[in-house]
C-alpha atoms as a PDB file:
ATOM      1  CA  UNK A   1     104.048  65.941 103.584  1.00  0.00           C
ATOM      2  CA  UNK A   2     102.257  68.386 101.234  1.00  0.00           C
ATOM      3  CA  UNK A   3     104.062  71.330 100.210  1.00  0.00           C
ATOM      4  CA  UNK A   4     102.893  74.907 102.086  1.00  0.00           C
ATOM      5  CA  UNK A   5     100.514  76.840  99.625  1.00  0.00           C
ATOM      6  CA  UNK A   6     102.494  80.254  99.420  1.00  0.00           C
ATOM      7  CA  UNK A   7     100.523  83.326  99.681  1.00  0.00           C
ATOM      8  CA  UNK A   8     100.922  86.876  98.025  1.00  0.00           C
ATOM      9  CA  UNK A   9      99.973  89.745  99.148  1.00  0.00           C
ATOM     10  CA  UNK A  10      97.391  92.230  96.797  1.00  0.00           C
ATOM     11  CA  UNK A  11      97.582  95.656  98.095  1.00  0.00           C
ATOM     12  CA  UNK A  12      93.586  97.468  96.676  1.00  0.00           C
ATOM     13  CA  UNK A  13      93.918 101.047  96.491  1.00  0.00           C
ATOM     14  CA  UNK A  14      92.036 103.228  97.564  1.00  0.00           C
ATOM     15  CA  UNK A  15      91.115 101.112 100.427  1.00  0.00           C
ATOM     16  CA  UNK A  16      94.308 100.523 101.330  1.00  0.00           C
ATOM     17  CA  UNK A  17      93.737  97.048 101.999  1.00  0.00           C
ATOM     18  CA  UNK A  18      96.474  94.123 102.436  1.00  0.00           C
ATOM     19  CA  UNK A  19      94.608  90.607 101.049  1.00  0.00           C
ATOM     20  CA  UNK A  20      97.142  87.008 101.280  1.00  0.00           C
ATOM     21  CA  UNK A  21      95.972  84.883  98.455  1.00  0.00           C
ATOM     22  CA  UNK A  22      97.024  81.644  97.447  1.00  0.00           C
ATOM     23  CA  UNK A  23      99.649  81.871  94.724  1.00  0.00           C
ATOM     24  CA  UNK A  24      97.758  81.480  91.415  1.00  0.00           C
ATOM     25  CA  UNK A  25      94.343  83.347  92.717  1.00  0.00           C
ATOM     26  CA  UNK A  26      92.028  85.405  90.769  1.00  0.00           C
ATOM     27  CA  UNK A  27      91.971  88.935  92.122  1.00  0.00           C
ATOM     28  CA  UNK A  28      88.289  88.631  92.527  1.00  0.00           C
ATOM     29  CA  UNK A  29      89.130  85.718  95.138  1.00  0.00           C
ATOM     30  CA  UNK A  30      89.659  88.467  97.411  1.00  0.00           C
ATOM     31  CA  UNK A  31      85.918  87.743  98.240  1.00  0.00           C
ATOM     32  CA  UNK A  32      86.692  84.804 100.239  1.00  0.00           C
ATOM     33  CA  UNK A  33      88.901  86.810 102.127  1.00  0.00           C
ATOM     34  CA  UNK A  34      87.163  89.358 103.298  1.00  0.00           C
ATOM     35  CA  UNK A  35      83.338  90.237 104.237  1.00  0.00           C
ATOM     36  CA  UNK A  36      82.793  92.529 101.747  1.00  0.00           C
ATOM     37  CA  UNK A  37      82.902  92.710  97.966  1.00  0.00           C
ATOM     38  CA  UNK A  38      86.071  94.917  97.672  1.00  0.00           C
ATOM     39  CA  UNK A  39      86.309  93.889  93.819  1.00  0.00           C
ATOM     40  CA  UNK A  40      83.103  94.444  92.081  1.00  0.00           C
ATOM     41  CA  UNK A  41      82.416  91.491  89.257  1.00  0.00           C
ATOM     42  CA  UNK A  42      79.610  89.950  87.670  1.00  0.00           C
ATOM     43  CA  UNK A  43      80.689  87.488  85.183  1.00  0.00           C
ATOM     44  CA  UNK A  44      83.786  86.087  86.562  1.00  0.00           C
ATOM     45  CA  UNK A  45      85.248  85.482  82.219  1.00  0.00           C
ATOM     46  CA  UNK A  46      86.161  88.556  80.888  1.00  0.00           C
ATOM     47  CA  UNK A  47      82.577  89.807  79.613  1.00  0.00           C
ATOM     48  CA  UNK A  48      81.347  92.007  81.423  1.00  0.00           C
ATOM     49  CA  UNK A  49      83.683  94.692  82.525  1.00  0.00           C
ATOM     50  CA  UNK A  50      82.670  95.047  86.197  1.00  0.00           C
ATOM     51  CA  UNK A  51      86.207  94.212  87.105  1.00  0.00           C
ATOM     52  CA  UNK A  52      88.663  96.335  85.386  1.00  0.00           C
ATOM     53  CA  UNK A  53      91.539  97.668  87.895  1.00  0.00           C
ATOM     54  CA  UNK A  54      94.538  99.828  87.545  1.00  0.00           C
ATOM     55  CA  UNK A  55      97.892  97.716  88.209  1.00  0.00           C
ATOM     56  CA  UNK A  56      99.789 100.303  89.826  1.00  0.00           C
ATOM     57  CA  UNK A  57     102.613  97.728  90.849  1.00  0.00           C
ATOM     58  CA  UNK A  58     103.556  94.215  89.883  1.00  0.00           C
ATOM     59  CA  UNK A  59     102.415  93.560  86.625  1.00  0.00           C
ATOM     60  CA  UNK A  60     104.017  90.999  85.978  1.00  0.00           C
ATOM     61  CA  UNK A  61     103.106  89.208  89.144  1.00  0.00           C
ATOM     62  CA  UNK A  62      99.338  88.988  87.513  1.00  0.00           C
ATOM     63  CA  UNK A  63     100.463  87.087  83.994  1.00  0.00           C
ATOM     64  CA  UNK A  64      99.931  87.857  80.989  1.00  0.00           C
ATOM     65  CA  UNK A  65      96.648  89.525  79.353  1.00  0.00           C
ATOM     66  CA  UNK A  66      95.466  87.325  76.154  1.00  0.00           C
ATOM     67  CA  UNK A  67      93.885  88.973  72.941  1.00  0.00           C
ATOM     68  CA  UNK A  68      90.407  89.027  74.090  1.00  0.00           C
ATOM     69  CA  UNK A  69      91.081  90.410  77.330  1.00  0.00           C
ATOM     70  CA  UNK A  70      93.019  93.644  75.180  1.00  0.00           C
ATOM     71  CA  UNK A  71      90.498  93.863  72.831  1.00  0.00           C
ATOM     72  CA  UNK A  72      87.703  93.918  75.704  1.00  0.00           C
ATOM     73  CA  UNK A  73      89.660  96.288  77.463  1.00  0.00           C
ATOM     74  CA  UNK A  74      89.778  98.810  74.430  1.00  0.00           C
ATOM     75  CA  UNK A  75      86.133  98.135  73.543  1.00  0.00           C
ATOM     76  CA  UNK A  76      85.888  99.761  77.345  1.00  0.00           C
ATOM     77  CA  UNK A  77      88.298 102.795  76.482  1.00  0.00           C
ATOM     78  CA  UNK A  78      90.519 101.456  78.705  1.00  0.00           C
ATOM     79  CA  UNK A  79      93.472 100.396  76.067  1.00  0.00           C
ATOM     80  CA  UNK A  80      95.754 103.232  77.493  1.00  0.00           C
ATOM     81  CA  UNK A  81      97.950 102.651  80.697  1.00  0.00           C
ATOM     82  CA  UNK A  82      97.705  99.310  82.987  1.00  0.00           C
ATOM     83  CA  UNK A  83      94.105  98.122  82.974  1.00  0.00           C
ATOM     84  CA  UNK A  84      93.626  94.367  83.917  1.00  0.00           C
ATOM     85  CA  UNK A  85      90.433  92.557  84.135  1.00  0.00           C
ATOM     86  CA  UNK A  86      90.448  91.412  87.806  1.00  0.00           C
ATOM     87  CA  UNK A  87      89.293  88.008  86.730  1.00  0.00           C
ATOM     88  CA  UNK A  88      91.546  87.421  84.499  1.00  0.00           C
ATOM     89  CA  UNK A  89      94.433  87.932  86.509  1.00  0.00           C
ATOM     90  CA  UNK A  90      96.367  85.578  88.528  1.00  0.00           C
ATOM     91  CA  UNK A  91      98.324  86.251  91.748  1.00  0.00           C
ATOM     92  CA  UNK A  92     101.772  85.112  91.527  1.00  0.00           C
ATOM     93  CA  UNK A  93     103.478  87.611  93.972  1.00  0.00           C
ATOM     94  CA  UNK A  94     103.068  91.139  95.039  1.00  0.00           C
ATOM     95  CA  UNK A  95     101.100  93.516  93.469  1.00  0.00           C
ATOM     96  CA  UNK A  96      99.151  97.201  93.672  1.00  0.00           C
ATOM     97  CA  UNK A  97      96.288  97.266  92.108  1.00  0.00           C
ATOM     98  CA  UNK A  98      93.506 100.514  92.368  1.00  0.00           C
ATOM     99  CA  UNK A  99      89.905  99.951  91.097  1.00  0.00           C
ATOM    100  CA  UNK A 100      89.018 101.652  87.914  1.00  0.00           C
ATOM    101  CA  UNK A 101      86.471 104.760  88.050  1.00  0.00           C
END
């Protein structure tokens, strides 16, 4: 008998929405869960910049960011704090995030 895919849950702020994903989803998989585009992407690899959240909780739930994802993220201005690319980031339990402005 197959094993029980474990969901997490992905609290988006300021929508204050719950999402279960499969452990080891994108964030932007959060499409397939819900009717509307609560993520905005366009590129789905890191280029262009349409997904960068805030990880308000559980960073370390989401892995780890490589060097291109950094330097993308300061070519943004967005080298300060927690910013993720949404794409980049896998699920593996619990975490906050709030989209970037």
């Amino acid at each position: 008998m197959p094993d029980a895919v474990q969901l997490k849950k992905l609290t988006v702020l300021p929508h204050g929405l719950d999402i279960m994903l499969p452990a080891g989803s994108r964030l932007t998989d959060i499409e397939y869960e819900t009717p509307e585009r609560v993520i905005p992407f366009g590129c789905r690899s890191g280029a262009c910049g349409a997904c960068v959240v805030e990880v308000i909780e559980g960073a370390d739930a989401l892995g780890e960011s490589d060097d291109d994802e950094r330097d993308f993220l300061e070519d943004l201005g967005r080298s300060e704090g927690s910013y993720r690319l949404a794409c980049q980031c896998r699920l593996h339990g619990p975490a906050t995030i709030r989209l970037a402005d």
